[in-house]
C-alpha atoms as a PDB file:
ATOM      1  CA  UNK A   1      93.989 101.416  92.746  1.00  0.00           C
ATOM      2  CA  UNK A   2      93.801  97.936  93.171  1.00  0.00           C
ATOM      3  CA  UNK A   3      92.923  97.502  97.331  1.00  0.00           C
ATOM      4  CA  UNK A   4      96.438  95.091  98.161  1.00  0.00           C
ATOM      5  CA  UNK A   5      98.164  98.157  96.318  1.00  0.00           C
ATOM      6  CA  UNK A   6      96.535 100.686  98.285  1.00  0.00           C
ATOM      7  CA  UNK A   7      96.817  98.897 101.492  1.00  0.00           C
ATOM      8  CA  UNK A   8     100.778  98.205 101.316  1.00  0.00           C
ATOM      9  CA  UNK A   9     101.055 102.423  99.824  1.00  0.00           C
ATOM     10  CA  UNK A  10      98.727 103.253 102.958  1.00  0.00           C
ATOM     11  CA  UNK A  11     101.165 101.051 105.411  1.00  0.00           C
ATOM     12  CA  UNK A  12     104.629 102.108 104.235  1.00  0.00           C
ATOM     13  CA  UNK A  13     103.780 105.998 103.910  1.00  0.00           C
ATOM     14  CA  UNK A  14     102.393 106.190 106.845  1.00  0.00           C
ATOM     15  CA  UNK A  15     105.349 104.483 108.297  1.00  0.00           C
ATOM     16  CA  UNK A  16     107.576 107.453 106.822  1.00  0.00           C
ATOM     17  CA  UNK A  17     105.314 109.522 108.614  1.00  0.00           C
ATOM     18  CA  UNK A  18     105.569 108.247 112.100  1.00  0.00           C
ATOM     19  CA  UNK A  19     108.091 110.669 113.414  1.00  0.00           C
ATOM     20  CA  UNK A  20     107.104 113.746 112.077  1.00  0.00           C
ATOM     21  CA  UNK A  21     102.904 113.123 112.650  1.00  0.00           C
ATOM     22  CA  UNK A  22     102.493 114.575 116.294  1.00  0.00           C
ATOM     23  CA  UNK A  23     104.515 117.474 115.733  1.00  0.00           C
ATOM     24  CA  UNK A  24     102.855 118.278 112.451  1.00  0.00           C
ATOM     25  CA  UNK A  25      99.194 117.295 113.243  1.00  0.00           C
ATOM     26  CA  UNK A  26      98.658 116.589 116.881  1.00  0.00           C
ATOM     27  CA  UNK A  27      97.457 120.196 117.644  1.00  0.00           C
ATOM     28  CA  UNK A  28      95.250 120.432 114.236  1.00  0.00           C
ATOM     29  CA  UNK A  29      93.313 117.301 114.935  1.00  0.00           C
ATOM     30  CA  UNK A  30      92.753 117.735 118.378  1.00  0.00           C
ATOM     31  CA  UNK A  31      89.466 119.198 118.059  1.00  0.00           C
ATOM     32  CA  UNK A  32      87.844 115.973 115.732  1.00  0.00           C
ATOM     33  CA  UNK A  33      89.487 113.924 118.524  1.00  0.00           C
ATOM     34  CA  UNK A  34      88.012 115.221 121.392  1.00  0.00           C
ATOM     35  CA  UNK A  35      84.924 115.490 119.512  1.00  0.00           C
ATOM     36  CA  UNK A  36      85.107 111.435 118.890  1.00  0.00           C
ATOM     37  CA  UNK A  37      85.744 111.151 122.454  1.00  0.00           C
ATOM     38  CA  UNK A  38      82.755 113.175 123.802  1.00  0.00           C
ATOM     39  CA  UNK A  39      80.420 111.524 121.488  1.00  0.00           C
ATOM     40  CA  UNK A  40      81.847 107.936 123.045  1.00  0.00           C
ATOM     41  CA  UNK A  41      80.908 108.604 126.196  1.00  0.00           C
ATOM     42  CA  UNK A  42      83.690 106.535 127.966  1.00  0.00           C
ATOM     43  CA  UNK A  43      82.966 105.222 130.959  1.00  0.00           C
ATOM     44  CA  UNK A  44      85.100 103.935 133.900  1.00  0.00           C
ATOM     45  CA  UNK A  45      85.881 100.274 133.304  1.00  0.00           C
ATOM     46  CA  UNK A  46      84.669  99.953 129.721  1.00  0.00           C
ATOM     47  CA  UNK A  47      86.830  98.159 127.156  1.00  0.00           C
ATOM     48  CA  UNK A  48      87.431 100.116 123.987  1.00  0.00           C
ATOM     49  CA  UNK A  49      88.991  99.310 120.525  1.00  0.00           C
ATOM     50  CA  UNK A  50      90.638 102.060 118.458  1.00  0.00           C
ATOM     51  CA  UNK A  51      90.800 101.615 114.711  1.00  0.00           C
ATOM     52  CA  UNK A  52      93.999 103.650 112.889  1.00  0.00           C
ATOM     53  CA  UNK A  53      95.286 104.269 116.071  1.00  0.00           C
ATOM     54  CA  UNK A  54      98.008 106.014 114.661  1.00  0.00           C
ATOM     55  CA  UNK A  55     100.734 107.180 117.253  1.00  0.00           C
ATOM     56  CA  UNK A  56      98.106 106.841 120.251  1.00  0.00           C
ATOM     57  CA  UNK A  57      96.733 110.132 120.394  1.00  0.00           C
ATOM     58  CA  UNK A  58      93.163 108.980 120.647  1.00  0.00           C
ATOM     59  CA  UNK A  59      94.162 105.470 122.054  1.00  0.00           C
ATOM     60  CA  UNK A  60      95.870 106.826 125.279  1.00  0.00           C
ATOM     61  CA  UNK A  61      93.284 109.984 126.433  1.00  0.00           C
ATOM     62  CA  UNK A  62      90.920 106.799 126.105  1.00  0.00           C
ATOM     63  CA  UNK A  63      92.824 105.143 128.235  1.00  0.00           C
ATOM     64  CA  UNK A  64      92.945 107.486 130.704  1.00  0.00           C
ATOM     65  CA  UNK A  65      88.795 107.844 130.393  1.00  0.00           C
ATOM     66  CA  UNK A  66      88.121 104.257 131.231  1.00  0.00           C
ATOM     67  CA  UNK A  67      91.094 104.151 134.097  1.00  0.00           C
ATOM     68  CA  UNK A  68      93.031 101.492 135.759  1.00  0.00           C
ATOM     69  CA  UNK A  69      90.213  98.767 135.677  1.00  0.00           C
ATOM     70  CA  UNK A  70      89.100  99.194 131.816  1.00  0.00           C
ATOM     71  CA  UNK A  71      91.504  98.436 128.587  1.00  0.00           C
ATOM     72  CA  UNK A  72      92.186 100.094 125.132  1.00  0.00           C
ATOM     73  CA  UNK A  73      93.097  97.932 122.327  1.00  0.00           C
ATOM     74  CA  UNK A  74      94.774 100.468 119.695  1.00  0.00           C
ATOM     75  CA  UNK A  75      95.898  98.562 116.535  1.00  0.00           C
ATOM     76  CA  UNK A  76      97.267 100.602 113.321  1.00  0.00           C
ATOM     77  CA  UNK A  77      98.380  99.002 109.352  1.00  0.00           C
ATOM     78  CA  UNK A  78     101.775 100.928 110.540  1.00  0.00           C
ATOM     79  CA  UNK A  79     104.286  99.055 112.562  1.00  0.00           C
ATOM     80  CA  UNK A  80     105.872 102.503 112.765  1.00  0.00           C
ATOM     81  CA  UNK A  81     102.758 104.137 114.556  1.00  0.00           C
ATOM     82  CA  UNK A  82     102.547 101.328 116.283  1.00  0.00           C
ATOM     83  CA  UNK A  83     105.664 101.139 117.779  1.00  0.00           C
ATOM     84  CA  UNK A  84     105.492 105.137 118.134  1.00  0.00           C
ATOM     85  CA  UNK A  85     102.290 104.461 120.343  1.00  0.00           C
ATOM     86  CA  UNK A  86     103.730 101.988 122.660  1.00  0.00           C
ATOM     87  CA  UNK A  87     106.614 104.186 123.662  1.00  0.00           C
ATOM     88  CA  UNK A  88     103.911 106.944 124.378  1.00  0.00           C
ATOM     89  CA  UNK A  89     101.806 104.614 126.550  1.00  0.00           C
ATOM     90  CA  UNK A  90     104.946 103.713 128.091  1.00  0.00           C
ATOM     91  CA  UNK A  91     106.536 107.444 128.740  1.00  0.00           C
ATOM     92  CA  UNK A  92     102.793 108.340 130.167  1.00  0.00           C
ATOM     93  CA  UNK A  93     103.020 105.578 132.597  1.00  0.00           C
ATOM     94  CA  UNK A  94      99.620 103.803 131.145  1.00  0.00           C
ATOM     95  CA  UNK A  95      99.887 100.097 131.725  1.00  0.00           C
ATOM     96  CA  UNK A  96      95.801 100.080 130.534  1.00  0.00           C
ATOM     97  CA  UNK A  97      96.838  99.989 126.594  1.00  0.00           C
ATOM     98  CA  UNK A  98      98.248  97.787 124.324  1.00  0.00           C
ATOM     99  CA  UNK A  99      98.628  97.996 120.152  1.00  0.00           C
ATOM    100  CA  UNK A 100      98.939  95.996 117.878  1.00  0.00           C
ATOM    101  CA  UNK A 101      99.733  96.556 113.949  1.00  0.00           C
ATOM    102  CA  UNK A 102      96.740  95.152 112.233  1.00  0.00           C
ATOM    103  CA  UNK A 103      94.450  95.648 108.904  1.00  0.00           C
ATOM    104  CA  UNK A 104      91.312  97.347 110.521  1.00  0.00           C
ATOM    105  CA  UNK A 105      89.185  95.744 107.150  1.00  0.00           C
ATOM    106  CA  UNK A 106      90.008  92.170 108.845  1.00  0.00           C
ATOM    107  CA  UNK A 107      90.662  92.874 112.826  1.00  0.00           C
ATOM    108  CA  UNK A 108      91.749  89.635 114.281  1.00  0.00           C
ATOM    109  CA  UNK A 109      89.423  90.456 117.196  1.00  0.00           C
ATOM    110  CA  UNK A 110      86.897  88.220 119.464  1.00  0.00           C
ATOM    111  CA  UNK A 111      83.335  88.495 118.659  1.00  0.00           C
ATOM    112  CA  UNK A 112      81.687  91.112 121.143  1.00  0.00           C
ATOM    113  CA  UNK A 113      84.617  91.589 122.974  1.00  0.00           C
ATOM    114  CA  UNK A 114      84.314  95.478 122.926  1.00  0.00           C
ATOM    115  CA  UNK A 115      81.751  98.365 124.727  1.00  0.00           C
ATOM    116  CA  UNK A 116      83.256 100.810 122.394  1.00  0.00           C
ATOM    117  CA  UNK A 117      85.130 101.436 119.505  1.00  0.00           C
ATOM    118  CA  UNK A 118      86.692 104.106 117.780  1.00  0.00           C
ATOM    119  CA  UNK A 119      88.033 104.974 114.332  1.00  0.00           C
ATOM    120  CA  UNK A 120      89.519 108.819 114.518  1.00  0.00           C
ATOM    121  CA  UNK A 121      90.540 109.818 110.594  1.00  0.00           C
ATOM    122  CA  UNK A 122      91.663 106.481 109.459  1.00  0.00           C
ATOM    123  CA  UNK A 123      88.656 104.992 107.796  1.00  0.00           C
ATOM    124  CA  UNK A 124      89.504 107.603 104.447  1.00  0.00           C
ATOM    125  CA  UNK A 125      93.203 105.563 103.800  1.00  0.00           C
ATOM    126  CA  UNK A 126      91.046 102.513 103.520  1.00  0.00           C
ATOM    127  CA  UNK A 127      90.155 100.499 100.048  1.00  0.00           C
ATOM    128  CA  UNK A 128      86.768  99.029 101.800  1.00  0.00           C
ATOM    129  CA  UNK A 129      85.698 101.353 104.967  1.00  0.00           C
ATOM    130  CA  UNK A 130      82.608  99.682 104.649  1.00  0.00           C
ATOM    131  CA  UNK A 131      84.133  96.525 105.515  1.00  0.00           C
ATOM    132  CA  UNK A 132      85.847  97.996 108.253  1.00  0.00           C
ATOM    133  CA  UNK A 133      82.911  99.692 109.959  1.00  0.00           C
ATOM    134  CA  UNK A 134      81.140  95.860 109.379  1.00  0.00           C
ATOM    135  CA  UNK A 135      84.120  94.825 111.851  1.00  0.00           C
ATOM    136  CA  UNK A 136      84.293  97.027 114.034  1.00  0.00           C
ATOM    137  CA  UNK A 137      80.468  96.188 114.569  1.00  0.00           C
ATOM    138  CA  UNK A 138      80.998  92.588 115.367  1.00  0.00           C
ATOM    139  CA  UNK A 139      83.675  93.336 117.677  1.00  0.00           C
ATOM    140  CA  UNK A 140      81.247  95.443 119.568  1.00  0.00           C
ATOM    141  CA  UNK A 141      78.732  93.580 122.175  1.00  0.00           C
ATOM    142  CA  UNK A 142      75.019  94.682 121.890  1.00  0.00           C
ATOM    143  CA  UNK A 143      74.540  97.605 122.912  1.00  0.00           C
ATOM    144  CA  UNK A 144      78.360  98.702 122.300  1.00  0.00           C
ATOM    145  CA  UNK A 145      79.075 102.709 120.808  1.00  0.00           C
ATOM    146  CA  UNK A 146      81.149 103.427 118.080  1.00  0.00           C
ATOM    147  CA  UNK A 147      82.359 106.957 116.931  1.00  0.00           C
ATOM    148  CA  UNK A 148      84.039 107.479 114.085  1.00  0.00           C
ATOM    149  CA  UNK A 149      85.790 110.550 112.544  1.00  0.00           C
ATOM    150  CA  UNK A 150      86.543 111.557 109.162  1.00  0.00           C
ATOM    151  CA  UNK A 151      87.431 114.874 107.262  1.00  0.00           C
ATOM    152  CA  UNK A 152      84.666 116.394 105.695  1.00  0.00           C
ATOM    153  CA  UNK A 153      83.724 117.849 101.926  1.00  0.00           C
ATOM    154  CA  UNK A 154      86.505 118.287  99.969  1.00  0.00           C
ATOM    155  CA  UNK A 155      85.862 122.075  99.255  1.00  0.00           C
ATOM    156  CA  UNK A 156      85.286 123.108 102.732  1.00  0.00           C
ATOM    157  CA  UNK A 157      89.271 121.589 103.012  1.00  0.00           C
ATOM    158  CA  UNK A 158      91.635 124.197 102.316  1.00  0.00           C
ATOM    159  CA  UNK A 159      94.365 121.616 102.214  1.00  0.00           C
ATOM    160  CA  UNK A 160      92.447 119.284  99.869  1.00  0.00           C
ATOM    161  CA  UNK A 161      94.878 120.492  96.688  1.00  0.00           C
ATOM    162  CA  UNK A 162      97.605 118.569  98.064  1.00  0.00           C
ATOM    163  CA  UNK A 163      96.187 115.770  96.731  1.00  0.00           C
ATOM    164  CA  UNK A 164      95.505 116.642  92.826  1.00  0.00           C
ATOM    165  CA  UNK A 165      98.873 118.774  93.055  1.00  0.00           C
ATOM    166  CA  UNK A 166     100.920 114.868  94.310  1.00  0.00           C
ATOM    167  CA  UNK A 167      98.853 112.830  91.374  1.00  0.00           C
ATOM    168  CA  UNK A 168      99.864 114.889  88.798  1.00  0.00           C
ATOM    169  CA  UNK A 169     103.731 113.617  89.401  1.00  0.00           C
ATOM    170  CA  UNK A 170     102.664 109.596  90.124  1.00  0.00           C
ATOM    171  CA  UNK A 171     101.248 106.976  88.014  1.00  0.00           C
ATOM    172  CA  UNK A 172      97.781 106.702  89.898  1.00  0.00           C
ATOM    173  CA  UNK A 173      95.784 108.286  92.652  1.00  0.00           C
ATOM    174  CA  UNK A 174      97.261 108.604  96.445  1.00  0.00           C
ATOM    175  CA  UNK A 175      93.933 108.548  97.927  1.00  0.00           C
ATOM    176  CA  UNK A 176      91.447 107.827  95.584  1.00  0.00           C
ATOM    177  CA  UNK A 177      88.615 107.607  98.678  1.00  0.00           C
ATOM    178  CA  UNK A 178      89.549 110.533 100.646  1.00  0.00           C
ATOM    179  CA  UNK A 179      86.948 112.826 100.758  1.00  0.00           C
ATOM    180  CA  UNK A 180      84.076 110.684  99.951  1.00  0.00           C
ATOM    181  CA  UNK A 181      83.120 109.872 103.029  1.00  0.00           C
ATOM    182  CA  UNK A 182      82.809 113.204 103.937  1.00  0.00           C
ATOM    183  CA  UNK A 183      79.490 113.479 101.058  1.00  0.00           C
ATOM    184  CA  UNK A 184      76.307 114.475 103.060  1.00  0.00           C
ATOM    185  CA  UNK A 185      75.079 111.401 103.867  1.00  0.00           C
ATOM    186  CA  UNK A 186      77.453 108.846 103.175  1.00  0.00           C
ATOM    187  CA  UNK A 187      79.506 107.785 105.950  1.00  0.00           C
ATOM    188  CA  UNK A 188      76.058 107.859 108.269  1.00  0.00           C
ATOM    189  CA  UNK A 189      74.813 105.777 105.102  1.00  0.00           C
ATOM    190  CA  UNK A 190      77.979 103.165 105.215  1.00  0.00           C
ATOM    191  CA  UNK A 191      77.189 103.128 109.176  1.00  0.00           C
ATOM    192  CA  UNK A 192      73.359 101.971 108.774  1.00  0.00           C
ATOM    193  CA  UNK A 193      74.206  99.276 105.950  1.00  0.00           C
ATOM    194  CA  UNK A 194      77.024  97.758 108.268  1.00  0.00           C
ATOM    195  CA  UNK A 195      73.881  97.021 110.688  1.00  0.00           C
ATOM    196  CA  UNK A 196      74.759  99.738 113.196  1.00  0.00           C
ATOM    197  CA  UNK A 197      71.532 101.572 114.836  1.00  0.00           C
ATOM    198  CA  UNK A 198      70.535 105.358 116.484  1.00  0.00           C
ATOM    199  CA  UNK A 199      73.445 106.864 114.091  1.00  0.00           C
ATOM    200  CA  UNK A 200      73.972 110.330 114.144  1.00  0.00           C
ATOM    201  CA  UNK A 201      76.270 112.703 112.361  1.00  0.00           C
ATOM    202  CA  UNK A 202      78.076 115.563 113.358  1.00  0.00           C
ATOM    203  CA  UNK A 203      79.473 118.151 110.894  1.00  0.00           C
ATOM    204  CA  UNK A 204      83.065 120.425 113.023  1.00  0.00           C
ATOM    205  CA  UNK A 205      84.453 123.290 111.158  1.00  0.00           C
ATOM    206  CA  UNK A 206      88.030 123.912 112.149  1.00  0.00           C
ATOM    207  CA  UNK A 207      91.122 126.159 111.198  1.00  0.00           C
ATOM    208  CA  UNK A 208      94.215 124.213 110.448  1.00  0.00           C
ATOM    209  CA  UNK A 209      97.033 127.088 111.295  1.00  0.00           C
ATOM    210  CA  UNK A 210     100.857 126.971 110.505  1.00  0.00           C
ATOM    211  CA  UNK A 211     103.407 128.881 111.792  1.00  0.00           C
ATOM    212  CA  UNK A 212     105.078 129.683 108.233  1.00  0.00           C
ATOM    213  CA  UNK A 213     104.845 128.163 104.786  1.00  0.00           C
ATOM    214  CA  UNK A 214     107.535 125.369 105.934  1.00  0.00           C
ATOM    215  CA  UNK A 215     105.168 124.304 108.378  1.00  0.00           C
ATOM    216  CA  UNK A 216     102.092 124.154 105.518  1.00  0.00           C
ATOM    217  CA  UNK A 217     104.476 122.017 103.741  1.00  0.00           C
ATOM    218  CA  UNK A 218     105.573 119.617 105.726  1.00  0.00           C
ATOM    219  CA  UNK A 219     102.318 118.331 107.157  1.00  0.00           C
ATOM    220  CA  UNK A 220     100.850 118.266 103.912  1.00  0.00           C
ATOM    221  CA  UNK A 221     103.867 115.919 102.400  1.00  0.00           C
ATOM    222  CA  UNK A 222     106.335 114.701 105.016  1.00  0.00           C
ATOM    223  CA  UNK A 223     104.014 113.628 108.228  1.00  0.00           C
ATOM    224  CA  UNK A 224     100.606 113.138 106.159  1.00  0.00           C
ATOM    225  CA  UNK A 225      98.662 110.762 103.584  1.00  0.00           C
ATOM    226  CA  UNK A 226     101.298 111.685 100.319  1.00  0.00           C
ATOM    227  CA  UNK A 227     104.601 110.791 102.230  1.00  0.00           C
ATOM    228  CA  UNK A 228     105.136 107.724 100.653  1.00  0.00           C
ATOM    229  CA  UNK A 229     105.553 109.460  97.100  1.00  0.00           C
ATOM    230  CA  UNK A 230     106.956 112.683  98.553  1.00  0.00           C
ATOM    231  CA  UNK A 231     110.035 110.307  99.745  1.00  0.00           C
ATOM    232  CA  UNK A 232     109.978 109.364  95.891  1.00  0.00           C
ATOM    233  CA  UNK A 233     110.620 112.578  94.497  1.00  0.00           C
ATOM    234  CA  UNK A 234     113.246 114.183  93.486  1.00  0.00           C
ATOM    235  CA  UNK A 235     114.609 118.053  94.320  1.00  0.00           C
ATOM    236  CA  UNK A 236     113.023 119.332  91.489  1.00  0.00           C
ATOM    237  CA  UNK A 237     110.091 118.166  91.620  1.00  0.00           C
ATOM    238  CA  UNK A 238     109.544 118.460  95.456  1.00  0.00           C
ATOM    239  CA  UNK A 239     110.262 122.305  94.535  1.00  0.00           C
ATOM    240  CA  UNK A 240     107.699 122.428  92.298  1.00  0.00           C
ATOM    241  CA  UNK A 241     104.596 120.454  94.253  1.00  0.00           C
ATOM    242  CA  UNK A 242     105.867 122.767  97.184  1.00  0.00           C
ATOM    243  CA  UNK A 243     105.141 125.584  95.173  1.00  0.00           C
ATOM    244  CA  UNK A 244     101.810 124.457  93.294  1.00  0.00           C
ATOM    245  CA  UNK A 245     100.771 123.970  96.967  1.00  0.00           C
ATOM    246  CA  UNK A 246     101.740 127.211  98.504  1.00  0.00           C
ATOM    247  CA  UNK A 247      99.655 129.059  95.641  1.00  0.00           C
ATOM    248  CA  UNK A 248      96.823 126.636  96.511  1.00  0.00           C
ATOM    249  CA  UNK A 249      96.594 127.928 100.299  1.00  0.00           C
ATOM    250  CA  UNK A 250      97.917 131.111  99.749  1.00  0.00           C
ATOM    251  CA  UNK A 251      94.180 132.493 100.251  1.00  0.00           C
ATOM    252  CA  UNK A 252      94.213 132.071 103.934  1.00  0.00           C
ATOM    253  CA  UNK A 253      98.121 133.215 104.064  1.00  0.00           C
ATOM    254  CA  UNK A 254      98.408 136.323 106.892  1.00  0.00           C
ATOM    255  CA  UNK A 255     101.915 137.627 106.851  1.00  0.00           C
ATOM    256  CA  UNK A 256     104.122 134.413 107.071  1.00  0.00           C
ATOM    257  CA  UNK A 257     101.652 132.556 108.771  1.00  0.00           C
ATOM    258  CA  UNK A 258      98.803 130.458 107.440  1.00  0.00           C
ATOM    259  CA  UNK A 259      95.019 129.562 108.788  1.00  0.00           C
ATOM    260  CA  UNK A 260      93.671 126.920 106.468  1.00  0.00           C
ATOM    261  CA  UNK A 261      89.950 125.668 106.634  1.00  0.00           C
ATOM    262  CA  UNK A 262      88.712 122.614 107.503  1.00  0.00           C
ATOM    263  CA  UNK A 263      86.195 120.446 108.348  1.00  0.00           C
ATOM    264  CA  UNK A 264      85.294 116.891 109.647  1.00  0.00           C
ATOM    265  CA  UNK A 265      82.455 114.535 110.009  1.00  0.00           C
ATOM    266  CA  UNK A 266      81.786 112.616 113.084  1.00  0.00           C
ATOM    267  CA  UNK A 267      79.511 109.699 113.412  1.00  0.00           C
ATOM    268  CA  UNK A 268      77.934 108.261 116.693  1.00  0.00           C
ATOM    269  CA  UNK A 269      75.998 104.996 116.537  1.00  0.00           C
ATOM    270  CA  UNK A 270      74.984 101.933 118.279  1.00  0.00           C
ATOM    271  CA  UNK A 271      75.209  98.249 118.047  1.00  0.00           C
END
């Protein structure tokens, strides 16, 4: 897919997304968040960019890490998670965070204006992560940390059929990138070519569980990366990529509820 294509799918599906993402994912990717944050080692006072922000999730615990005399710059393609995020900062009474919607491949950021900076899941949606990483870099002053956070090997992703299942009813690939970066080697590869040093990866195995098959199916097409051409489709053929993804998970199925494998990557590194 051609990378302005991908870009303006990447913005406008996850801006159908927006108001269903929390409630859908919050709880699953709460692990590979916390995990980011550990592995940033936050401090009081530091000043942190967040890549993909998304709806804040990872944006506003930083916040709250750094306190009242550090800042958190959270900026997202979506002007939906965007907006989604400042009404959280606002409702948690954090006046320490701003966002912004911005590309994250060409962050109109300061040189070395950062001591951290954070990317949680969002680097995967992007035509040129390698570009991204490269700016994140340069925002960071020597010395700076970046973690980033990405899902892992494609078979050791229950889920992962959503995506084969969605491209067999659409003219090209949703994600053509996704689980790439999760390759042994290749993110922590990416990392090292965009100059960053001391990287380390991290490999988290985690259980992605759903109340009942509705559940499954929502946060696979209505609050996730195929929600642009799950708006697209029509009753008949939602029915049937709701069904072609049911048999896909029905291996970790218990009664009506489901416990789907997972895993993610995490990379620490320096500037």
């Amino acid at each position: 897919m051609e990378p302005r294509l991908q870009r303006r799918v990447q913005r406008y599906g996850w801006d159908l997304a927006a108001s269903d993402y929390e409630a859908l994912w919050q709880a699953q990717l709460a692990p590979a968040q916390a995990g980011l944050l550990a592995l940033a080692a936050l401090k009081p006072g530091d000043k942190v960019l967040d890549v993909a922000c998304g709806t804040g999730l990872v944006s506003l615990q930083a916040a709250r890490d750094v306190g009242p005399q550090g800042r958190v710059v959270g900026v997202d393609l979506s002007g939906q998670m965007v907006e989604a995020a400042t009404r959280r900062a606002t409702g948690c009474g954090l006046a320490n965070v701003d966002f912004a919607r911005m590309d994250g491949e060409a962050l109109a950021m300061p040189d070395e204006g950062f001591d951290a900076a954070l990317c949680a899941l969002g680097l995967m949606y992007m035509p040129e992560p390698a570009q991204a990483l490269r700016e994140m870099r340069r925002a960071l002053r020597p010395g700076g940390r970046m973690a980033v956070a990405v899902w892992g090997e494609r078979a050791r992703c229950g889920w992962s059929a959503v995506f084969p299942i969605v491209d067999a009813e659409v003219a090209s690939e949703v994600c053509p990138l996704f689980f790439s970066l999760g390759q042994e080697g290749v993110l922590a590869g990416l990392c090292e070519q965009a100059g960053f040093r001391a990287v380390t990866p991290h490999r988290m195995q985690a259980t992605l569980a759903y109340a009942d098959a509705g559940q499954a199916c929502d946060a696979a097409f209505v609050g996730g990366p195929v929600a642009l051409a799950w708006a697209r489709f029509g009753p008949e053929v939602r029915e049937r990529v709701r069904a072609r993804y049911l048999d896909a998970i029905a291996p970790w199925r218990d009664g009506r509820t489901y416990r789907v494998p997972a895993e993610f990557v995490l990379v620490s590194a320096l500037r």
